[in-house]
PDB file of N, CA and C in Angstrom:
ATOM      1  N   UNK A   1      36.228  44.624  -4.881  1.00  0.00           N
ATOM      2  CA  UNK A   1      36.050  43.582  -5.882  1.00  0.00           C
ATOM      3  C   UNK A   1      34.676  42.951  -5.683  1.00  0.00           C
ATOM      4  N   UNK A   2      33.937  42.521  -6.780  1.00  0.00           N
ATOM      5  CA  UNK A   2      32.615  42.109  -6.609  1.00  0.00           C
ATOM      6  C   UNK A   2      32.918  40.300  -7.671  1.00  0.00           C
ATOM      7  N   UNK A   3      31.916  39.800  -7.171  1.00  0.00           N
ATOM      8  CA  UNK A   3      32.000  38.853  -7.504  1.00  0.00           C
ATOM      9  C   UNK A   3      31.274  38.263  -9.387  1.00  0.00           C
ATOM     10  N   UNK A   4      31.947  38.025  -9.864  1.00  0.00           N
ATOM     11  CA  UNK A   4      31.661  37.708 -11.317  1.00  0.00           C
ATOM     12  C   UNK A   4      30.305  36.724 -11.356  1.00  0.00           C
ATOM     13  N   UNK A   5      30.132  36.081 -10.619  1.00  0.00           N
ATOM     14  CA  UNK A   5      28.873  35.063 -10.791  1.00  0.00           C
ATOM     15  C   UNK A   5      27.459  36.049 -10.707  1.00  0.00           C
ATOM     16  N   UNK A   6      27.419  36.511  -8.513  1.00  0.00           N
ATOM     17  CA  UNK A   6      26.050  37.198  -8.480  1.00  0.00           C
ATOM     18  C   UNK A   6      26.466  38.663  -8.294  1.00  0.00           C
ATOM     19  N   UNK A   7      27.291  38.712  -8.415  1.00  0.00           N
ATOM     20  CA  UNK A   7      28.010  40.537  -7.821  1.00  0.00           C
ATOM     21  C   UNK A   7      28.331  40.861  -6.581  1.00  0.00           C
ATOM     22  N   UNK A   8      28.176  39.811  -5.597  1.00  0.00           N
ATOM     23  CA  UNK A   8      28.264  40.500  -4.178  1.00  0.00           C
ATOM     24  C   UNK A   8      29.448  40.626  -4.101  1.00  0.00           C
ATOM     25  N   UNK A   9      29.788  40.780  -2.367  1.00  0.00           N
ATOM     26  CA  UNK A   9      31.087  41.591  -2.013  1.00  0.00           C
ATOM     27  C   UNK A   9      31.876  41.181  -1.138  1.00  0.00           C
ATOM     28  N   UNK A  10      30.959  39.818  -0.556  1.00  0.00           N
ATOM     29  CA  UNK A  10      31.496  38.871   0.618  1.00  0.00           C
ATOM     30  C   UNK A  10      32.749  38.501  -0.642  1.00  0.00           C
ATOM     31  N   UNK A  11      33.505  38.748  -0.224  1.00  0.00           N
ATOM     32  CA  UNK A  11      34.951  38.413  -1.388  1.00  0.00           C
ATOM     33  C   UNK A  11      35.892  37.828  -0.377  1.00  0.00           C
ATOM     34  N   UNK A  12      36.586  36.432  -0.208  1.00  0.00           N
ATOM     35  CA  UNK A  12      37.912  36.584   0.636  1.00  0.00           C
ATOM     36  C   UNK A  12      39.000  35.944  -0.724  1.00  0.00           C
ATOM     37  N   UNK A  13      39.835  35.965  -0.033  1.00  0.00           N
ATOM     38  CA  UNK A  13      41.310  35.678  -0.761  1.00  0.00           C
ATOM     39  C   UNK A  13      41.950  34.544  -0.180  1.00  0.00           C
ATOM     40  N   UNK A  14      42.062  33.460  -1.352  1.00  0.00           N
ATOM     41  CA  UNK A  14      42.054  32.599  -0.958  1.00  0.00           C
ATOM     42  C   UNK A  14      43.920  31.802  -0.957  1.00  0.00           C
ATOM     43  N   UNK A  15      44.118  32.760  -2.402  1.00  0.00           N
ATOM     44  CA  UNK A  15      45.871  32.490  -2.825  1.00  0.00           C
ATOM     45  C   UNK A  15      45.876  33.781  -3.205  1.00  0.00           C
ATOM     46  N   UNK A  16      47.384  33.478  -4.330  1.00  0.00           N
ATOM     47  CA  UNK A  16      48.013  35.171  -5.313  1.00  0.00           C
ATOM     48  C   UNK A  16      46.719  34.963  -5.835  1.00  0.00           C
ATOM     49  N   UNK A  17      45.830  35.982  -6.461  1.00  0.00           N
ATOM     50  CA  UNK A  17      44.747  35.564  -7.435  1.00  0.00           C
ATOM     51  C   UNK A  17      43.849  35.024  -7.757  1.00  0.00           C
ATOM     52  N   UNK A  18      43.849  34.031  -6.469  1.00  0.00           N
ATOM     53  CA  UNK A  18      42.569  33.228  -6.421  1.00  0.00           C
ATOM     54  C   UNK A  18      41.408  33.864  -4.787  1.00  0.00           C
ATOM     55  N   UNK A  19      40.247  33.670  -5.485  1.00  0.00           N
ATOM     56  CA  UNK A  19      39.112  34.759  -4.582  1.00  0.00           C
ATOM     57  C   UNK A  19      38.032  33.458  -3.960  1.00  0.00           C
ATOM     58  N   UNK A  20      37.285  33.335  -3.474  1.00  0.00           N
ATOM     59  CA  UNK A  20      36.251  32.719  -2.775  1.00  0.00           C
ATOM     60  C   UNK A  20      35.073  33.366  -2.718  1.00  0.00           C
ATOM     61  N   UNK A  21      33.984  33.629  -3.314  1.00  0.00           N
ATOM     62  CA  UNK A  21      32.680  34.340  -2.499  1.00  0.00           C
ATOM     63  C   UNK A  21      31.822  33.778  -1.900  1.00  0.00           C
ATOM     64  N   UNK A  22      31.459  34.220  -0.597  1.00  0.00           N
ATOM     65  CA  UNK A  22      30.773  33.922   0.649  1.00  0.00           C
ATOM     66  C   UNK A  22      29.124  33.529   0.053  1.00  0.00           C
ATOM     67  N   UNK A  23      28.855  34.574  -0.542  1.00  0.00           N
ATOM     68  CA  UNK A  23      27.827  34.489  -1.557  1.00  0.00           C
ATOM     69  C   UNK A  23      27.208  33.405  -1.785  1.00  0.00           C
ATOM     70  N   UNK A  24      27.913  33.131  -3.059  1.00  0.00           N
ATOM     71  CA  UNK A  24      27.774  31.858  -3.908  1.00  0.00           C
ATOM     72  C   UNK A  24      28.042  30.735  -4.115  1.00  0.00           C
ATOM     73  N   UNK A  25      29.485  30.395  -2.980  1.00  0.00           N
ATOM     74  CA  UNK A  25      30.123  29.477  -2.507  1.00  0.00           C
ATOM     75  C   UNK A  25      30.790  29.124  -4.211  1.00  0.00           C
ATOM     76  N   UNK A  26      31.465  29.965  -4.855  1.00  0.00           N
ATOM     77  CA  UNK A  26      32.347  29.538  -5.764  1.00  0.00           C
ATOM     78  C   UNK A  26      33.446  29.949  -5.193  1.00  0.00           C
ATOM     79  N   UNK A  27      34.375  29.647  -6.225  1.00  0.00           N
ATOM     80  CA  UNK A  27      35.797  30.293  -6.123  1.00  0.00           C
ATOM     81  C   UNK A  27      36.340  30.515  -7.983  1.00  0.00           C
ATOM     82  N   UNK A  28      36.985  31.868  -7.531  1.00  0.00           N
ATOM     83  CA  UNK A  28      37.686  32.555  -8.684  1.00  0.00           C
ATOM     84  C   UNK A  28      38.931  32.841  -9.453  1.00  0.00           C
ATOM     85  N   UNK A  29      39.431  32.868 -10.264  1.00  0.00           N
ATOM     86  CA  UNK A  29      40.665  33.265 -10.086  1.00  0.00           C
ATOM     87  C   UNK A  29      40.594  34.793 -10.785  1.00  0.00           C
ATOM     88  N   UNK A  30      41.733  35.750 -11.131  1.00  0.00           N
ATOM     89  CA  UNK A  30      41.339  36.964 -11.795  1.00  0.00           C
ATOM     90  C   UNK A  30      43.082  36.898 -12.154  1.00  0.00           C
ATOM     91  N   UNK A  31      43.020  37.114 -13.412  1.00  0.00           N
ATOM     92  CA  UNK A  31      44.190  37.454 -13.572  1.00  0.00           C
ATOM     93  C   UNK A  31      44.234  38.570 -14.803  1.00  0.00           C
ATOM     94  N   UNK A  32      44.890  39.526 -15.138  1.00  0.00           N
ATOM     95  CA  UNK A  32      44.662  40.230 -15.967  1.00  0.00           C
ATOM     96  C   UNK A  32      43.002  40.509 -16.295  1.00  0.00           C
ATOM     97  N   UNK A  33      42.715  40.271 -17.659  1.00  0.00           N
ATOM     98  CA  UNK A  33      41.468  40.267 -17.627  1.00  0.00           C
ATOM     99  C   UNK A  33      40.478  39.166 -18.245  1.00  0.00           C
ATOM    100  N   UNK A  34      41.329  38.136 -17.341  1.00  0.00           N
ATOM    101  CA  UNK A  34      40.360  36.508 -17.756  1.00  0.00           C
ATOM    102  C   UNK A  34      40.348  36.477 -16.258  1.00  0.00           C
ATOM    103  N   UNK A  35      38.939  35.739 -16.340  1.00  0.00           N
ATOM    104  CA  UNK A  35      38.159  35.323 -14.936  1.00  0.00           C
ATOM    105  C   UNK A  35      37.835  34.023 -15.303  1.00  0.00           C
ATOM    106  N   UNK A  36      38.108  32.753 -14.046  1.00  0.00           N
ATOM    107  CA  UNK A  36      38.172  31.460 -14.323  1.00  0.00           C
ATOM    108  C   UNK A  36      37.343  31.051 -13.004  1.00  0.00           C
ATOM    109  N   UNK A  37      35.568  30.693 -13.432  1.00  0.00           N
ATOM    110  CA  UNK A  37      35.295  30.116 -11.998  1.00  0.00           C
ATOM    111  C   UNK A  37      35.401  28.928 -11.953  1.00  0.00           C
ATOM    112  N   UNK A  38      35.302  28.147 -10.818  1.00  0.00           N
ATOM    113  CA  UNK A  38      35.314  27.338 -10.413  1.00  0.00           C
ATOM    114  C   UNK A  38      34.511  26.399  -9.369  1.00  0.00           C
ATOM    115  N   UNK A  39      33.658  25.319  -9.528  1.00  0.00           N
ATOM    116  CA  UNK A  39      32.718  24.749  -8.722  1.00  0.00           C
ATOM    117  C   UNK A  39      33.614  23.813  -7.136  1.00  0.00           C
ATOM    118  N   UNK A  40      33.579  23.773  -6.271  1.00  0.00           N
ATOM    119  CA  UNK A  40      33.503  22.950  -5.315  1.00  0.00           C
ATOM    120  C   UNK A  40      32.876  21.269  -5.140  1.00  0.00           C
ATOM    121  N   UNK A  41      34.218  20.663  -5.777  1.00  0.00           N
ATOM    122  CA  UNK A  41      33.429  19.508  -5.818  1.00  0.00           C
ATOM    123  C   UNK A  41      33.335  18.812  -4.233  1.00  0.00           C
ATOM    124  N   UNK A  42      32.575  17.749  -4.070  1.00  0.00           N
ATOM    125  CA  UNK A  42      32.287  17.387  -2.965  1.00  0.00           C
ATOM    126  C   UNK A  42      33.998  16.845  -2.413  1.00  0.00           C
ATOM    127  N   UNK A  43      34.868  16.052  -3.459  1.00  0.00           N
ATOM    128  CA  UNK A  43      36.083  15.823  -2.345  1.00  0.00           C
ATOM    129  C   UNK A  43      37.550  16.932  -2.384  1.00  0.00           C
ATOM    130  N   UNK A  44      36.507  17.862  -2.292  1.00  0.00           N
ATOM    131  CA  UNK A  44      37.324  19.689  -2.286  1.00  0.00           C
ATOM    132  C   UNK A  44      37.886  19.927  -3.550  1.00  0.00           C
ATOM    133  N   UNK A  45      37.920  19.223  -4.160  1.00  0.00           N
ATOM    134  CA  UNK A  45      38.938  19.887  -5.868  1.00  0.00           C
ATOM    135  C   UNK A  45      38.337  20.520  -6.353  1.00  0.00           C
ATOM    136  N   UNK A  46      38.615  21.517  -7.597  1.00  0.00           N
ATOM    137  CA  UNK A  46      38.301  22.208  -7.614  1.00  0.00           C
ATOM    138  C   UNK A  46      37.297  22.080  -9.429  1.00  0.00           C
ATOM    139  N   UNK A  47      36.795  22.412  -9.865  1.00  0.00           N
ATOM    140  CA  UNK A  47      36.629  21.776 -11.372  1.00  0.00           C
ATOM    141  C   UNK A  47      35.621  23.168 -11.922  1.00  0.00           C
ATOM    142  N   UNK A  48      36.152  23.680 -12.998  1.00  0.00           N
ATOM    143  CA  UNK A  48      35.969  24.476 -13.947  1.00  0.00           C
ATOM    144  C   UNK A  48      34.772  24.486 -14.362  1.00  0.00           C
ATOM    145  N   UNK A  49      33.846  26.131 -14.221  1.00  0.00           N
ATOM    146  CA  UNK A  49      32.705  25.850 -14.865  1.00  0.00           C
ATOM    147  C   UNK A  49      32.789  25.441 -16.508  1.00  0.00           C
ATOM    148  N   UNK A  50      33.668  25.513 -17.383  1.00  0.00           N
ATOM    149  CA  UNK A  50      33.684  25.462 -18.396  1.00  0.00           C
ATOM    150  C   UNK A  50      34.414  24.031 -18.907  1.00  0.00           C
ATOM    151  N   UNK A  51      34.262  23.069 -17.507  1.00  0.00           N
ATOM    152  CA  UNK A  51      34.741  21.777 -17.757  1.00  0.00           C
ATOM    153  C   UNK A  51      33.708  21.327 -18.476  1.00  0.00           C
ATOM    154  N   UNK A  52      33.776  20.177 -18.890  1.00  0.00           N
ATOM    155  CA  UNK A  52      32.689  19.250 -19.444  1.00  0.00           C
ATOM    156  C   UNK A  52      32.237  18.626 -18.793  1.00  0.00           C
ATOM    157  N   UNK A  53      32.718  18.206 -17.764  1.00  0.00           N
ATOM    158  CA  UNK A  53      32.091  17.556 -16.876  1.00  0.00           C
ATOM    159  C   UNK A  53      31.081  18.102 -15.956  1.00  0.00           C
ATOM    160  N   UNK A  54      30.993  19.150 -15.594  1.00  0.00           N
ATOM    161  CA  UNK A  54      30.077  20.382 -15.443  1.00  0.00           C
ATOM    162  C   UNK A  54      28.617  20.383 -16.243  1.00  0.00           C
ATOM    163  N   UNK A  55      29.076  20.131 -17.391  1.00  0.00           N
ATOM    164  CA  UNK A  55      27.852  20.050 -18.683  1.00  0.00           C
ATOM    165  C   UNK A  55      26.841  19.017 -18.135  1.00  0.00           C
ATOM    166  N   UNK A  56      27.693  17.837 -17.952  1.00  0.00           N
ATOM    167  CA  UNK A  56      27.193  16.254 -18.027  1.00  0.00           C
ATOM    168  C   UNK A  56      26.380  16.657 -16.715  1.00  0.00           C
ATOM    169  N   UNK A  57      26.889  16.877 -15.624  1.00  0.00           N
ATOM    170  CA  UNK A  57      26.224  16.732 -14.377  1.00  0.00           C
ATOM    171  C   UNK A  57      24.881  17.855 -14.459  1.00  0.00           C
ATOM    172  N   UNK A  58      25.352  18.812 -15.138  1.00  0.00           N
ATOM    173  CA  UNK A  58      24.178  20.111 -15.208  1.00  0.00           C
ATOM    174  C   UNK A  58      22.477  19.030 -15.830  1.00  0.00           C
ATOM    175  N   UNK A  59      23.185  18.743 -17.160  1.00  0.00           N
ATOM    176  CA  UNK A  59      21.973  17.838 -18.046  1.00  0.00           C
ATOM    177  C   UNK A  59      21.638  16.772 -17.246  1.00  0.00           C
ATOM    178  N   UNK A  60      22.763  16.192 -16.268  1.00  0.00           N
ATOM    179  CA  UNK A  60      21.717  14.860 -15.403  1.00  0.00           C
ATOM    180  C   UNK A  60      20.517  15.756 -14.374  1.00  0.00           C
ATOM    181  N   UNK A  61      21.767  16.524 -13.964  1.00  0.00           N
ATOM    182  CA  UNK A  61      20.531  17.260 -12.383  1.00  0.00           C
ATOM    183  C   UNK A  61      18.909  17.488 -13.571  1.00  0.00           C
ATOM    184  N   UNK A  62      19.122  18.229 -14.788  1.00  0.00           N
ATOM    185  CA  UNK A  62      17.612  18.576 -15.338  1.00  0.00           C
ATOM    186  C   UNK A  62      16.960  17.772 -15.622  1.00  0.00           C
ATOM    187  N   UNK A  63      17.387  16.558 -15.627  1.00  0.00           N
ATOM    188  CA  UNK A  63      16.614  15.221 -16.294  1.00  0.00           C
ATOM    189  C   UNK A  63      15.871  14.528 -14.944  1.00  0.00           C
ATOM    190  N   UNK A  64      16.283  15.127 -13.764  1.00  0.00           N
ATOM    191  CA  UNK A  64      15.638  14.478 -12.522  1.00  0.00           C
ATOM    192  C   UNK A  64      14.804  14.925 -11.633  1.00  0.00           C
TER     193      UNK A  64
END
């Protein structure tokens, strides 16, 4: 299994379905054939690149 973000291979397993890469320091899930990443927030939860809140923080980091 390679990793959906940069492709590498450092892959561990983290639950049923859920992946970690060493890589990139995301985490994945894979189920059928939807892939759901996920960012590492600082108090460990977990929050969706395709959250919105993701957006907001992306457009602050470029504004600084």
């Amino acid at each position: 299994m390679n990793c959906p973000v940069c492709g590498g291979r450092a892959i561990g397993k983290v639950g049923v379905g859920q992946f970690y890469c060493w890589d990139c320091c995301v985490e994945f899930t894979s189920a059928m054939d939807k892939v759901v990443i996920y960012d590492l927030a600082e108090d460990g939860s977990l929050v969706a690149w395709n959250d919105p809140a993701i957006g907001e923080e992306l457009s602050e980091a470029a504004l600084e």
